[in-house]
C-alpha atoms as a PDB file:
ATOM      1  CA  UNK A   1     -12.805  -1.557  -6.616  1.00  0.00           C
ATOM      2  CA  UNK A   2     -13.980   1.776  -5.970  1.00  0.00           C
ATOM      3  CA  UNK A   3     -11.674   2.081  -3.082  1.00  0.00           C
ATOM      4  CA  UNK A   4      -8.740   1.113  -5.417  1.00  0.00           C
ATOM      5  CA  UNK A   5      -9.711   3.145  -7.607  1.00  0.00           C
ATOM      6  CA  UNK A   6      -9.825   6.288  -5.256  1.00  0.00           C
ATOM      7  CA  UNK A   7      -6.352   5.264  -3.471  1.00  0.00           C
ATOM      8  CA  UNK A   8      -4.828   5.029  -7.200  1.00  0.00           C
ATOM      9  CA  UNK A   9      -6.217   8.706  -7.529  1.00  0.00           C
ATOM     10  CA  UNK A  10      -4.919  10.263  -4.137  1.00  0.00           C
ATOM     11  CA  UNK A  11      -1.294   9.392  -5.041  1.00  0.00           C
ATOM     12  CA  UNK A  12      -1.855  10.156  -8.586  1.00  0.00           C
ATOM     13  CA  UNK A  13      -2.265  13.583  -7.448  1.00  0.00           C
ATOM     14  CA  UNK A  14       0.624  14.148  -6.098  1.00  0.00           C
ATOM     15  CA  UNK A  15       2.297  13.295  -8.670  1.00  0.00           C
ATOM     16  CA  UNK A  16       4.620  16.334 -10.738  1.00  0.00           C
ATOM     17  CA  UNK A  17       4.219  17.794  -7.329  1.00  0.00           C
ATOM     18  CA  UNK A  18       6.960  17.218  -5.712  1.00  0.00           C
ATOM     19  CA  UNK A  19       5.481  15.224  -2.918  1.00  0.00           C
ATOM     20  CA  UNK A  20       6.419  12.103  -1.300  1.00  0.00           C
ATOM     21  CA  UNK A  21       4.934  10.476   1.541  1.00  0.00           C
ATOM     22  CA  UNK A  22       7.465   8.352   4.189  1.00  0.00           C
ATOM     23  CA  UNK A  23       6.616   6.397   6.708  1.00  0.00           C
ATOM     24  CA  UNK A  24       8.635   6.348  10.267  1.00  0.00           C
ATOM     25  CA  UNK A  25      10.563   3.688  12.267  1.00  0.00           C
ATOM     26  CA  UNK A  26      12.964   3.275  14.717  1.00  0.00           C
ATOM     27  CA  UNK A  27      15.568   0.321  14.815  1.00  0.00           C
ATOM     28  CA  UNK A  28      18.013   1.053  18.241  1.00  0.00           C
ATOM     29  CA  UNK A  29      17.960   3.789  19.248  1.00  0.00           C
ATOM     30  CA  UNK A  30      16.222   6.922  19.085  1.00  0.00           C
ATOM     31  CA  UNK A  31      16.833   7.995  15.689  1.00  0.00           C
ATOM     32  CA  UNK A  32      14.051   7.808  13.359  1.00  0.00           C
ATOM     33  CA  UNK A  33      14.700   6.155   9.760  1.00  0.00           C
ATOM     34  CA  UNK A  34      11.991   6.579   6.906  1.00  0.00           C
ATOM     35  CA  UNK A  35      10.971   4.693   3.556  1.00  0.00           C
ATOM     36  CA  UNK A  36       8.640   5.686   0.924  1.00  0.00           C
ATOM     37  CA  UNK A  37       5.420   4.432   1.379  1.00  0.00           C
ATOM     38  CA  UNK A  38       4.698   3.925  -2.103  1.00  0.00           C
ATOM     39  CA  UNK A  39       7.401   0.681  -1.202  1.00  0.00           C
ATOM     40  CA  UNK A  40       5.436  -0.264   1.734  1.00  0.00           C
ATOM     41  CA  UNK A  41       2.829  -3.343   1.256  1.00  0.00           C
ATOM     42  CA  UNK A  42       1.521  -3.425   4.365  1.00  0.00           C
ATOM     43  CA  UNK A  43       3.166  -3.473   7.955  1.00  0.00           C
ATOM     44  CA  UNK A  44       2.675  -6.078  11.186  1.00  0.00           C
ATOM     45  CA  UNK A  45       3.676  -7.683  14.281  1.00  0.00           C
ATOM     46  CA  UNK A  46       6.496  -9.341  13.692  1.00  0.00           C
ATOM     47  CA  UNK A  47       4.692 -13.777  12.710  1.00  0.00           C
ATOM     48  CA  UNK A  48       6.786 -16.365  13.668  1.00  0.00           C
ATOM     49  CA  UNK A  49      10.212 -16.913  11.681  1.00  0.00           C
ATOM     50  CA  UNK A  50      11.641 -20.191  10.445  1.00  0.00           C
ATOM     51  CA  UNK A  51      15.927 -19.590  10.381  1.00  0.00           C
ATOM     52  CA  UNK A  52      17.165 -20.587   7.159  1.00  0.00           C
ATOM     53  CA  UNK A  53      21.111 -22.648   7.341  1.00  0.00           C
ATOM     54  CA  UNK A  54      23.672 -20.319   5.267  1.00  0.00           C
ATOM     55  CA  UNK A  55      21.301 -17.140   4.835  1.00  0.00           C
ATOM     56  CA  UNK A  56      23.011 -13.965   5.049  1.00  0.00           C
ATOM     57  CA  UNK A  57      23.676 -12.915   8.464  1.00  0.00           C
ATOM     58  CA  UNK A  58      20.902 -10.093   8.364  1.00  0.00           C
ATOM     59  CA  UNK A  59      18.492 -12.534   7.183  1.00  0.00           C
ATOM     60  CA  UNK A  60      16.875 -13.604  10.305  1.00  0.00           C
ATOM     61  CA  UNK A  61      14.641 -15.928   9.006  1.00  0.00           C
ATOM     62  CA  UNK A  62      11.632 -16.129   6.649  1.00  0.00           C
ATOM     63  CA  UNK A  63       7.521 -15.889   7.565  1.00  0.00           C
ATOM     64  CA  UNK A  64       4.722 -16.736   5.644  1.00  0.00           C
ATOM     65  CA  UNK A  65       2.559 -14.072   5.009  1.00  0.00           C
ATOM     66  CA  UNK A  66      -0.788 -14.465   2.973  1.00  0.00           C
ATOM     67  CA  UNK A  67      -0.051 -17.598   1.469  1.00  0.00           C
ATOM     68  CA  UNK A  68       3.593 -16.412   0.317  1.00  0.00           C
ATOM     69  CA  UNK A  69       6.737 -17.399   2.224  1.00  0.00           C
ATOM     70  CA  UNK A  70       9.444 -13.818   2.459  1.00  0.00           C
ATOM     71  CA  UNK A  71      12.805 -13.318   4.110  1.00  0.00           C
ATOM     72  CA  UNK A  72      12.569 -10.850   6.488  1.00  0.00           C
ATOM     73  CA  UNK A  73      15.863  -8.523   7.080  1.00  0.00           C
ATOM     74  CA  UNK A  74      17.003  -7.539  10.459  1.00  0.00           C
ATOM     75  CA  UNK A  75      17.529  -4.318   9.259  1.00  0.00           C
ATOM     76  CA  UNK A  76      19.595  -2.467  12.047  1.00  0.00           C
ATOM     77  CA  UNK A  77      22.336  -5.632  11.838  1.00  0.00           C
ATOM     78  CA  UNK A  78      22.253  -4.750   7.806  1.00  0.00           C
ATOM     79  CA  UNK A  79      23.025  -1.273   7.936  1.00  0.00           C
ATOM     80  CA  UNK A  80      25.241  -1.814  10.878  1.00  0.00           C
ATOM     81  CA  UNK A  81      23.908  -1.817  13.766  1.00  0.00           C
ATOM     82  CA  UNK A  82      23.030  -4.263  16.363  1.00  0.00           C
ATOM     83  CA  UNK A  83      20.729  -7.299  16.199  1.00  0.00           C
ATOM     84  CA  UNK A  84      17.128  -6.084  17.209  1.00  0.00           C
ATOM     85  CA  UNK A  85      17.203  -9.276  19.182  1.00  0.00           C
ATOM     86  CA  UNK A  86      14.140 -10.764  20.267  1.00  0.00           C
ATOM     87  CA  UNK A  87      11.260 -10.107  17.357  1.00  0.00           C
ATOM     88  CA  UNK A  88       8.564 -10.913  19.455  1.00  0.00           C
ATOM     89  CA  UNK A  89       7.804  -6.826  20.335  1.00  0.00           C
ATOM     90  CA  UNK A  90       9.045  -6.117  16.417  1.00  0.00           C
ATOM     91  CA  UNK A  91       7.590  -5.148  13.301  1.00  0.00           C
ATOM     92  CA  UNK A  92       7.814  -6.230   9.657  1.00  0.00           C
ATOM     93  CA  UNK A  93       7.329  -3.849   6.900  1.00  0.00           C
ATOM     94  CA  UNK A  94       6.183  -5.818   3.721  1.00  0.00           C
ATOM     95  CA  UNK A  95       8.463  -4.351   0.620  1.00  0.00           C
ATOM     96  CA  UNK A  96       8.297  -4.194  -2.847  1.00  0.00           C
ATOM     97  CA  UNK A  97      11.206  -3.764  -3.813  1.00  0.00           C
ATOM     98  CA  UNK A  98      13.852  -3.973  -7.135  1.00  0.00           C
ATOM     99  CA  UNK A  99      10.789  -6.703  -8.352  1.00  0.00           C
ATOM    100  CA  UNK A 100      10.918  -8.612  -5.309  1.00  0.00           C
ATOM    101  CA  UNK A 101       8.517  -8.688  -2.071  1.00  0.00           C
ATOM    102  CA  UNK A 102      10.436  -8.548   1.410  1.00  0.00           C
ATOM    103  CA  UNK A 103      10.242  -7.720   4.823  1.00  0.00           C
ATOM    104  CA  UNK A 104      12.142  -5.422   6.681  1.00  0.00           C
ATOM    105  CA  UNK A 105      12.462  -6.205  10.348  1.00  0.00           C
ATOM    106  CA  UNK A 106      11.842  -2.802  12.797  1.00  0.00           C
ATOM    107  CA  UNK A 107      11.604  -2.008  16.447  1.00  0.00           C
ATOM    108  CA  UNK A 108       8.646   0.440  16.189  1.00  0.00           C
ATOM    109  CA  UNK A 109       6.146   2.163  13.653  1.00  0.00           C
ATOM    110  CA  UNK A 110       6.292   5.930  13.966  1.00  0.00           C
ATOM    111  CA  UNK A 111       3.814   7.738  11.895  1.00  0.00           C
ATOM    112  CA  UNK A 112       3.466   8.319   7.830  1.00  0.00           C
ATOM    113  CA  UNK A 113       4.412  11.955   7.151  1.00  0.00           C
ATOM    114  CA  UNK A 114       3.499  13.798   3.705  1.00  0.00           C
ATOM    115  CA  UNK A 115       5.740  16.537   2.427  1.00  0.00           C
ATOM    116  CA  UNK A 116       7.678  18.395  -0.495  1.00  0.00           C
ATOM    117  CA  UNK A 117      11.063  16.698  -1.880  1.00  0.00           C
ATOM    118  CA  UNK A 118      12.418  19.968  -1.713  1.00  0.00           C
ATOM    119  CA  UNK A 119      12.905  19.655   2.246  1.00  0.00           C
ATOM    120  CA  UNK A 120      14.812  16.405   1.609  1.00  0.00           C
ATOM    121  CA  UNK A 121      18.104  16.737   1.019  1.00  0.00           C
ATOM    122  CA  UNK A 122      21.421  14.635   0.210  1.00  0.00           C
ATOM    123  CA  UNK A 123      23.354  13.120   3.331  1.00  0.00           C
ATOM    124  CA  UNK A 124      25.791  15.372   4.882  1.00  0.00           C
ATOM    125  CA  UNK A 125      29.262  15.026   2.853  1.00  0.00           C
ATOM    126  CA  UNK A 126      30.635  13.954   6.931  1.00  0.00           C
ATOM    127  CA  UNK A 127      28.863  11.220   6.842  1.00  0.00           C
ATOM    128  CA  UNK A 128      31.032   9.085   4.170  1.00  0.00           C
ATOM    129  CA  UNK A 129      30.540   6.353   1.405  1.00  0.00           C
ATOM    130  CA  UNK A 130      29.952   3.679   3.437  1.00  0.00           C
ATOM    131  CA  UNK A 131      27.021   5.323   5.240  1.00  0.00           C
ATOM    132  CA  UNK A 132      23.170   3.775   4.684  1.00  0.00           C
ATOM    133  CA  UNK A 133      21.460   7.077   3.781  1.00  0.00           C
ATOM    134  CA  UNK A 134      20.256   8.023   0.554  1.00  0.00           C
ATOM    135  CA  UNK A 135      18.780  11.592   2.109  1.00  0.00           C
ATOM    136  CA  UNK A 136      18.070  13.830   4.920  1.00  0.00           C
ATOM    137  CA  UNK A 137      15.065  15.527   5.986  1.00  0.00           C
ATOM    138  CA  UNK A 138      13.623  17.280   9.366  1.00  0.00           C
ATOM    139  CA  UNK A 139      10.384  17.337  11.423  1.00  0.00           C
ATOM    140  CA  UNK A 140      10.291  19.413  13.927  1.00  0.00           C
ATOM    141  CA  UNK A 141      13.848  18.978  16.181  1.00  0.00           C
ATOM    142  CA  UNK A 142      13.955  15.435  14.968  1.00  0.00           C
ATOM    143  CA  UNK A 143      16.565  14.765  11.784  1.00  0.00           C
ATOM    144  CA  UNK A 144      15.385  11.663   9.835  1.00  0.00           C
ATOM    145  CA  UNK A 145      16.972   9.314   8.300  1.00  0.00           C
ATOM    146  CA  UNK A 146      16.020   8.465   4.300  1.00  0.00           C
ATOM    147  CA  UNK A 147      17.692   4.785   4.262  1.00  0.00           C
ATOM    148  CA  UNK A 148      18.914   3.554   0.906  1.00  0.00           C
ATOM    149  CA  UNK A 149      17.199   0.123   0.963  1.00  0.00           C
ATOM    150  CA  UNK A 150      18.657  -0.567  -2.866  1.00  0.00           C
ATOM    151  CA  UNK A 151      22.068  -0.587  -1.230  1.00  0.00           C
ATOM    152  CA  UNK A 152      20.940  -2.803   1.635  1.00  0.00           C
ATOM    153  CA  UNK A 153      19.239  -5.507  -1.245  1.00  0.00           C
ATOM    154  CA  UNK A 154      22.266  -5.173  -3.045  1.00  0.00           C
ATOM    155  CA  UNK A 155      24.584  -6.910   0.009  1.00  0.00           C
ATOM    156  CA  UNK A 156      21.741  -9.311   0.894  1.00  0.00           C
ATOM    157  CA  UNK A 157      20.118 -10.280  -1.992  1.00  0.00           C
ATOM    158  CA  UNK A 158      21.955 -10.111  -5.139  1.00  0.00           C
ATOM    159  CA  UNK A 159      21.614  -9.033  -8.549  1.00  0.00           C
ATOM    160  CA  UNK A 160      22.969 -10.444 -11.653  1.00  0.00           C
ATOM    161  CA  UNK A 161      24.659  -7.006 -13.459  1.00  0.00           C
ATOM    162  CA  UNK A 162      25.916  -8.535 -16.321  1.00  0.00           C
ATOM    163  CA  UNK A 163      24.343  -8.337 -19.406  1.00  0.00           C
ATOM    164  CA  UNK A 164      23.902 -11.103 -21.436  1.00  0.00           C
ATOM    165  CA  UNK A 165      26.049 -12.002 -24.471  1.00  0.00           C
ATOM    166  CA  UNK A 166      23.237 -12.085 -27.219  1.00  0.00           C
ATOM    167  CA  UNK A 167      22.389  -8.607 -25.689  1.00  0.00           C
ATOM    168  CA  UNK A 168      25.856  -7.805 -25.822  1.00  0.00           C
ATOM    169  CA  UNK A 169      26.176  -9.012 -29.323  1.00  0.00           C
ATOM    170  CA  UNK A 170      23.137  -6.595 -30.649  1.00  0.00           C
ATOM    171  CA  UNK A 171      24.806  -3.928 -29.074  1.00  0.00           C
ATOM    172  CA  UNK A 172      27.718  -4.152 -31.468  1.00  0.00           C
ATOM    173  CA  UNK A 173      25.848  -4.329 -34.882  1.00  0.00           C
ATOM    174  CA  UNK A 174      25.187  -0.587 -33.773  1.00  0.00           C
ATOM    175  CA  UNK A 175      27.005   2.275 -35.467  1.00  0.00           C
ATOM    176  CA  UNK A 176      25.273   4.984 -33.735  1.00  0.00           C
ATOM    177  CA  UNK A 177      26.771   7.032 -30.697  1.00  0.00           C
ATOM    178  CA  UNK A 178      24.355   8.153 -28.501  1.00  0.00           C
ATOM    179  CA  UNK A 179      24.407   9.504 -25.337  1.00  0.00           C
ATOM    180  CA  UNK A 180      22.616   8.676 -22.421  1.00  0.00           C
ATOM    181  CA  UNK A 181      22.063  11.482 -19.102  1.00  0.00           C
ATOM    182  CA  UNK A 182      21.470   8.771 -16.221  1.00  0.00           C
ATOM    183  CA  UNK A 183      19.909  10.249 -12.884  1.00  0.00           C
ATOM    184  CA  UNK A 184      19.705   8.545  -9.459  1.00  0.00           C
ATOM    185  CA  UNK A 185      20.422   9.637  -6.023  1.00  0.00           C
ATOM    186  CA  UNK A 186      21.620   5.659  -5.023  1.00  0.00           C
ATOM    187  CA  UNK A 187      25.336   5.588  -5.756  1.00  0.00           C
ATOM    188  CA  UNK A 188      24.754   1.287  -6.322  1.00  0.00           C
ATOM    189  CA  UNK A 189      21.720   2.220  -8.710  1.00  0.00           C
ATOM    190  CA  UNK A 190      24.127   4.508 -10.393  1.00  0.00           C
ATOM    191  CA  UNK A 191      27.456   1.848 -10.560  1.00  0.00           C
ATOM    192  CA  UNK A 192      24.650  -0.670 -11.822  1.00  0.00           C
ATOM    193  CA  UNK A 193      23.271   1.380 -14.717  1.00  0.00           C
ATOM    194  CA  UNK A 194      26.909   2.665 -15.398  1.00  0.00           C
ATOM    195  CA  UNK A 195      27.671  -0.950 -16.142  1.00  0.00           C
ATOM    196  CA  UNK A 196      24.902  -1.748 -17.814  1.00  0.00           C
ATOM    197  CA  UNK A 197      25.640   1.345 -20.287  1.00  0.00           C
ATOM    198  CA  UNK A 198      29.070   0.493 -20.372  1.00  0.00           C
ATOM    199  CA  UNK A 199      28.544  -3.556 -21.711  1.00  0.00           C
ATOM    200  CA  UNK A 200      26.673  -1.841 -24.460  1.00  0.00           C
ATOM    201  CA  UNK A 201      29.370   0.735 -25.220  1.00  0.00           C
ATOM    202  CA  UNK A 202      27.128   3.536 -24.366  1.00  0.00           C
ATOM    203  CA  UNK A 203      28.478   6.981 -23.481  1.00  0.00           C
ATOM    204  CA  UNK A 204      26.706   8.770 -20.324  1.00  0.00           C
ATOM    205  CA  UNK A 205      26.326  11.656 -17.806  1.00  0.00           C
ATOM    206  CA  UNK A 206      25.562  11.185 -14.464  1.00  0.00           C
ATOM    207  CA  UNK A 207      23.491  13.309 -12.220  1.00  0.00           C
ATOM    208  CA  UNK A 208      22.502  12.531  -8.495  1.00  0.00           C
ATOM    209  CA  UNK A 209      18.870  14.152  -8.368  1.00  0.00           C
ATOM    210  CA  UNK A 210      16.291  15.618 -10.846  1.00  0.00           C
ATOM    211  CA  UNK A 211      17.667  19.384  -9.957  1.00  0.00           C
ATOM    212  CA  UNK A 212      21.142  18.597 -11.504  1.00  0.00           C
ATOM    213  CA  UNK A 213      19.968  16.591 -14.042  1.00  0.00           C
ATOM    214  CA  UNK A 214      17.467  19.805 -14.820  1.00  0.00           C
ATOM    215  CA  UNK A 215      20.721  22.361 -14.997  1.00  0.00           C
ATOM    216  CA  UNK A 216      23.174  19.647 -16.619  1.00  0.00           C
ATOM    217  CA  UNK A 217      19.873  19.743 -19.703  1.00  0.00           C
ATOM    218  CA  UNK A 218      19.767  23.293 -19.949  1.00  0.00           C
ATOM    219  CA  UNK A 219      23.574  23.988 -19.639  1.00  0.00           C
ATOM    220  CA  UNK A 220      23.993  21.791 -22.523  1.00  0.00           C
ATOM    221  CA  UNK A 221      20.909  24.142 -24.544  1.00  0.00           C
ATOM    222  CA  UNK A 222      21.984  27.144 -23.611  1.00  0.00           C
ATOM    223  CA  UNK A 223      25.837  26.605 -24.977  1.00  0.00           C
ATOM    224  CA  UNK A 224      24.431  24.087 -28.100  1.00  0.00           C
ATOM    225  CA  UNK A 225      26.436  21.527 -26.006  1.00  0.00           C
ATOM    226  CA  UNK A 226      27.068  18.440 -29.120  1.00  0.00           C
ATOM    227  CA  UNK A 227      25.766  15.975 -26.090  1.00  0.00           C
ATOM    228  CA  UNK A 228      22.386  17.553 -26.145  1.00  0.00           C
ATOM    229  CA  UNK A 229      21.901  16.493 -30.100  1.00  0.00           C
ATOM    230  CA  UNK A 230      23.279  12.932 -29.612  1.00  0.00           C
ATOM    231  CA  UNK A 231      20.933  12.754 -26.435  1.00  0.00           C
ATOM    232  CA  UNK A 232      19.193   9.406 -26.665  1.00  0.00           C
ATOM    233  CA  UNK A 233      17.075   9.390 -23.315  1.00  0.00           C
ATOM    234  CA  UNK A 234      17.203  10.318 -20.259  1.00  0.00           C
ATOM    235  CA  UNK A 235      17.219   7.343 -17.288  1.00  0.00           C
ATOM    236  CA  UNK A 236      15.878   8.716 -13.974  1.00  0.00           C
ATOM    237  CA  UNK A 237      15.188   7.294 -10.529  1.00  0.00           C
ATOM    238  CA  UNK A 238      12.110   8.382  -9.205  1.00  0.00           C
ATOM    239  CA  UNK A 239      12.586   9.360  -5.588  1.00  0.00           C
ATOM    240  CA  UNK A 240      15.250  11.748  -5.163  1.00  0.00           C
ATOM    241  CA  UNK A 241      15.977  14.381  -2.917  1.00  0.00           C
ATOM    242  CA  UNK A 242      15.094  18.446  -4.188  1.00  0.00           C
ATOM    243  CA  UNK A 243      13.517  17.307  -7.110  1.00  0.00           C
ATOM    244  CA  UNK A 244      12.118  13.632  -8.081  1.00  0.00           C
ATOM    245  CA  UNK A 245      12.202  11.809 -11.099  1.00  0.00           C
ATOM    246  CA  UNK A 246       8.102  12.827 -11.703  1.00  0.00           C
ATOM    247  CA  UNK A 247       8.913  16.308 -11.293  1.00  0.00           C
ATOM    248  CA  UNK A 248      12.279  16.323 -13.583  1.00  0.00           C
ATOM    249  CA  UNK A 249       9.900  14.607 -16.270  1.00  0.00           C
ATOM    250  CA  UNK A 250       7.565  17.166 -16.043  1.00  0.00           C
ATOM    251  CA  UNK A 251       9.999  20.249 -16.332  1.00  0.00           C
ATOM    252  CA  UNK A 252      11.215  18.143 -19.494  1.00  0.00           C
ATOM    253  CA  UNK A 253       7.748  18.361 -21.269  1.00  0.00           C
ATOM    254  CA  UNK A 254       7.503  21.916 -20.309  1.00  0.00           C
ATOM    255  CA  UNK A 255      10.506  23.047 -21.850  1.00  0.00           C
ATOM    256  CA  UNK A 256      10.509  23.929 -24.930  1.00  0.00           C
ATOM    257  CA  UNK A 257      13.864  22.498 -26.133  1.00  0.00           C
ATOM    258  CA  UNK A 258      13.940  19.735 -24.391  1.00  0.00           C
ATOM    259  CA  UNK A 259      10.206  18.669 -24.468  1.00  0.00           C
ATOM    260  CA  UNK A 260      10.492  15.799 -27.144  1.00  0.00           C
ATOM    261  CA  UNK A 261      13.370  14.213 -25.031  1.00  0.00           C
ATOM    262  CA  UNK A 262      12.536  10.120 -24.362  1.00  0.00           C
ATOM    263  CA  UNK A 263      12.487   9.782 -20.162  1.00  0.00           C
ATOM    264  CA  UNK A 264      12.599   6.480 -19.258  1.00  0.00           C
ATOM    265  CA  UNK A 265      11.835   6.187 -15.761  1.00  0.00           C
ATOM    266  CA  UNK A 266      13.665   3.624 -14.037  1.00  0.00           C
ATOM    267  CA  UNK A 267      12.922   2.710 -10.099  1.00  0.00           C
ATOM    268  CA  UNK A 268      12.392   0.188  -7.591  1.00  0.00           C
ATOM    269  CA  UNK A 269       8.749   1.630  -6.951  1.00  0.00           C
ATOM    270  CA  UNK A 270       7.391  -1.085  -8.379  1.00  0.00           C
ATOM    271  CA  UNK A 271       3.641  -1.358  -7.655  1.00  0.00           C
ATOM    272  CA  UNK A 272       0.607  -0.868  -9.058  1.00  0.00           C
ATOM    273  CA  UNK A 273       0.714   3.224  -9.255  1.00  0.00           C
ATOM    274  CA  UNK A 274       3.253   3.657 -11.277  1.00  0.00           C
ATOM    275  CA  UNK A 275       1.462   3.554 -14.907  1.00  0.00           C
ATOM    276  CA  UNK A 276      -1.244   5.964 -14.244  1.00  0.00           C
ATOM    277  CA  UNK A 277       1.923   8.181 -12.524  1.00  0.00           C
ATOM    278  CA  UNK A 278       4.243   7.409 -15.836  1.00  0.00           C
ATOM    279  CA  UNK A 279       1.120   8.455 -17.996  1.00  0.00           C
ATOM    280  CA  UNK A 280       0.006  11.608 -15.658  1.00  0.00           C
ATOM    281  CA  UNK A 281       3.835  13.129 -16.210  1.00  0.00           C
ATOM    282  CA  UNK A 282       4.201  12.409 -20.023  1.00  0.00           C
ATOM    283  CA  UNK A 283       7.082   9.897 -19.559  1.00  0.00           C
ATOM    284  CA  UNK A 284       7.638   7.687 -22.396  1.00  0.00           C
ATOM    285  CA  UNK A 285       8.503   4.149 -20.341  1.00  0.00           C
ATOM    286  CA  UNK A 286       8.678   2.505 -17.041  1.00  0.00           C
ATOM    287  CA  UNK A 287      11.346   0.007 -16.012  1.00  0.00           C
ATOM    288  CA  UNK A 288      11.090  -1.627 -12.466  1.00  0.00           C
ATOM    289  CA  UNK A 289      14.863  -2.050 -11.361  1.00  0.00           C
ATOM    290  CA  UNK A 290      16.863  -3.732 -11.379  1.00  0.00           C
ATOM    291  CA  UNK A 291      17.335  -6.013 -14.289  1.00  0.00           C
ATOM    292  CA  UNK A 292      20.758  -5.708 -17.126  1.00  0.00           C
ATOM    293  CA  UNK A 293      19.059  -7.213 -19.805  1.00  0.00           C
ATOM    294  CA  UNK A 294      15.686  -5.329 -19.935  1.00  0.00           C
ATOM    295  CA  UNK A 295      17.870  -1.592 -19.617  1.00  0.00           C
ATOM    296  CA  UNK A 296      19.850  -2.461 -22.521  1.00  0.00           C
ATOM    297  CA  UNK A 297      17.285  -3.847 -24.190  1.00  0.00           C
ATOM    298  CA  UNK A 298      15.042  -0.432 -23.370  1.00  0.00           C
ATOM    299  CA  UNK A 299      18.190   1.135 -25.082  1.00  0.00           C
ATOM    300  CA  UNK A 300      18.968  -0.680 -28.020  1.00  0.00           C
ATOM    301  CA  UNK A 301      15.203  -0.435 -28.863  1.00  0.00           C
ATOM    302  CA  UNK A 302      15.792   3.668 -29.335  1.00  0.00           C
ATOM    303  CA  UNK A 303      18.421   3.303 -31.862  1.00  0.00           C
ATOM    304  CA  UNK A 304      16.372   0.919 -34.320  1.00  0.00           C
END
């Protein structure tokens, strides 16, 4: 317990710092890829893998792992690339994500690497919509890869995004407009809360990291902006590139117009950190993604 205890503690600490930690893999190739640790269970040798009939093609098979049976995602052929191949010199990395547990198959474990969000950036505009990347970041020659794993989920394992009616009908007894300032570096975590909002008939302003969402807030103050008084919370991703979701909360509570502002953090970081982290920043809720019905639900609650 007392291990627990101090690991909860160490990340804790981190937190409003700007710091994320990633840990390093390779799929073909020589470039490196990286994932927050913070999503990382635990990492192995590729077990044995049972192939499913009519799984998705980058599903190449499932493994039971501590008493709990996973699929584990080829993840080159996802984003991609080609087939890894043979698994037996592989590696899975055990993933919590979006409220689910997963592996992600890799060809090799690199290192885990601690820095500042404010040396990861957004993907270079070259690179296109239909790239994999969710960020950018360097050490030393190398350029790393920050893979967005929500968009990879979100073409193998599917979401429902529609909220339900009796959701949908509270939403209309309503008479108040609010307005909602949504912030997520993930252009799919974006299109899903978008839709979410929009069931609801929910006006909102998008941002793509905590810095923009930081100026967009103080923009609005500094010309009395009409948004800024019909501002009913602010929904933020947590890892982000320049500034993160613990960070942007933070800044909120410091400022002095905008420190009674509800921030409703809203991420696939779904372990057991994330309420100490939630408290440690002053946000007012946690949401694990990805689920319609409990976002709307989180918003309908603020206008009772």
């Amino acid at each position: 317990m007392s291990s627990v205890l101090e690991d909860v503690d160490k990340r804790t600490r981190m937190v409003g710092q700007n710091r994320l930690e990633l840990l390093l893999f390779r799929l073909c190739g020589s470039q490196i890829f990286g994932i927050n640790v913070f999503k990382v269970r635990e990492v192995m040798q590729c077990p044995p893998l049972t192939h499913l009939p009519k799984s998705h093609s980058s599903v190449c098979g499932v493994a039971s792992i501590r008493g709990k049976t996973l699929p584990v995602i080829d993840l080159s052929l996802a984003i991609g690339g080609r087939s890894l191949g043979d698994t037996s010199g592989c590696f899975v990395i055990v993933t919590e994500y979006n409220r689910s547990v997963q592996g992600l198959l890799v060809k090799g474990i690199e290192q885990i690497i601690n820095m500042k969000w404010e040396s990861v950036w957004p993907p270079p505009k070259g690179a296109g919509h239909d790239n994999y990347l969710t960020a950018v970041t360097q050490v030393g020659d190398q350029m790393i890869g920050i893979l967005d794993v929500e968009k990879v989920f979100s073409e193998v394992i599917h979401c429902a995004l529609d909220v339900s009616s009796s959701v949908v009908d509270m939403a209309r007894k309503t008479t108040m407009q609010p307005h909602i300032l949504v912030v997520d570096d993930s252009s799919v975590a974006r299109n899903q809360i978008k839709r979410t909002l929009e069931q609801i008939n929910i006006s909102y302003t998008l941002a793509m990291d905590g810095k923009e969402a930081l100026e967009i807030l103080k923009a609005w103050v500094a010309n009395q902006d009409p948004l800024l008084q019909r501002l009913n919370m602010v929904i933020s991703d947590i890892e982000m590139p320049e500034m993160d979701g613990y960070t942007l909360t933070a800044e909120i509570r410091k400022d002095e117009h905008l420190k009674d502002i509800y921030v409703l953090l809203h991420s696939s970081l779904s372990g057991v950190f994330n309420d100490a982290m939630v408290k440690r920043v002053g946000a007012n809720q946690f949401i694990a993604k990805f689920s319609a019905d409990d976002l709307a639900m989180a918003v309908l609650k603020r206008l009772t």
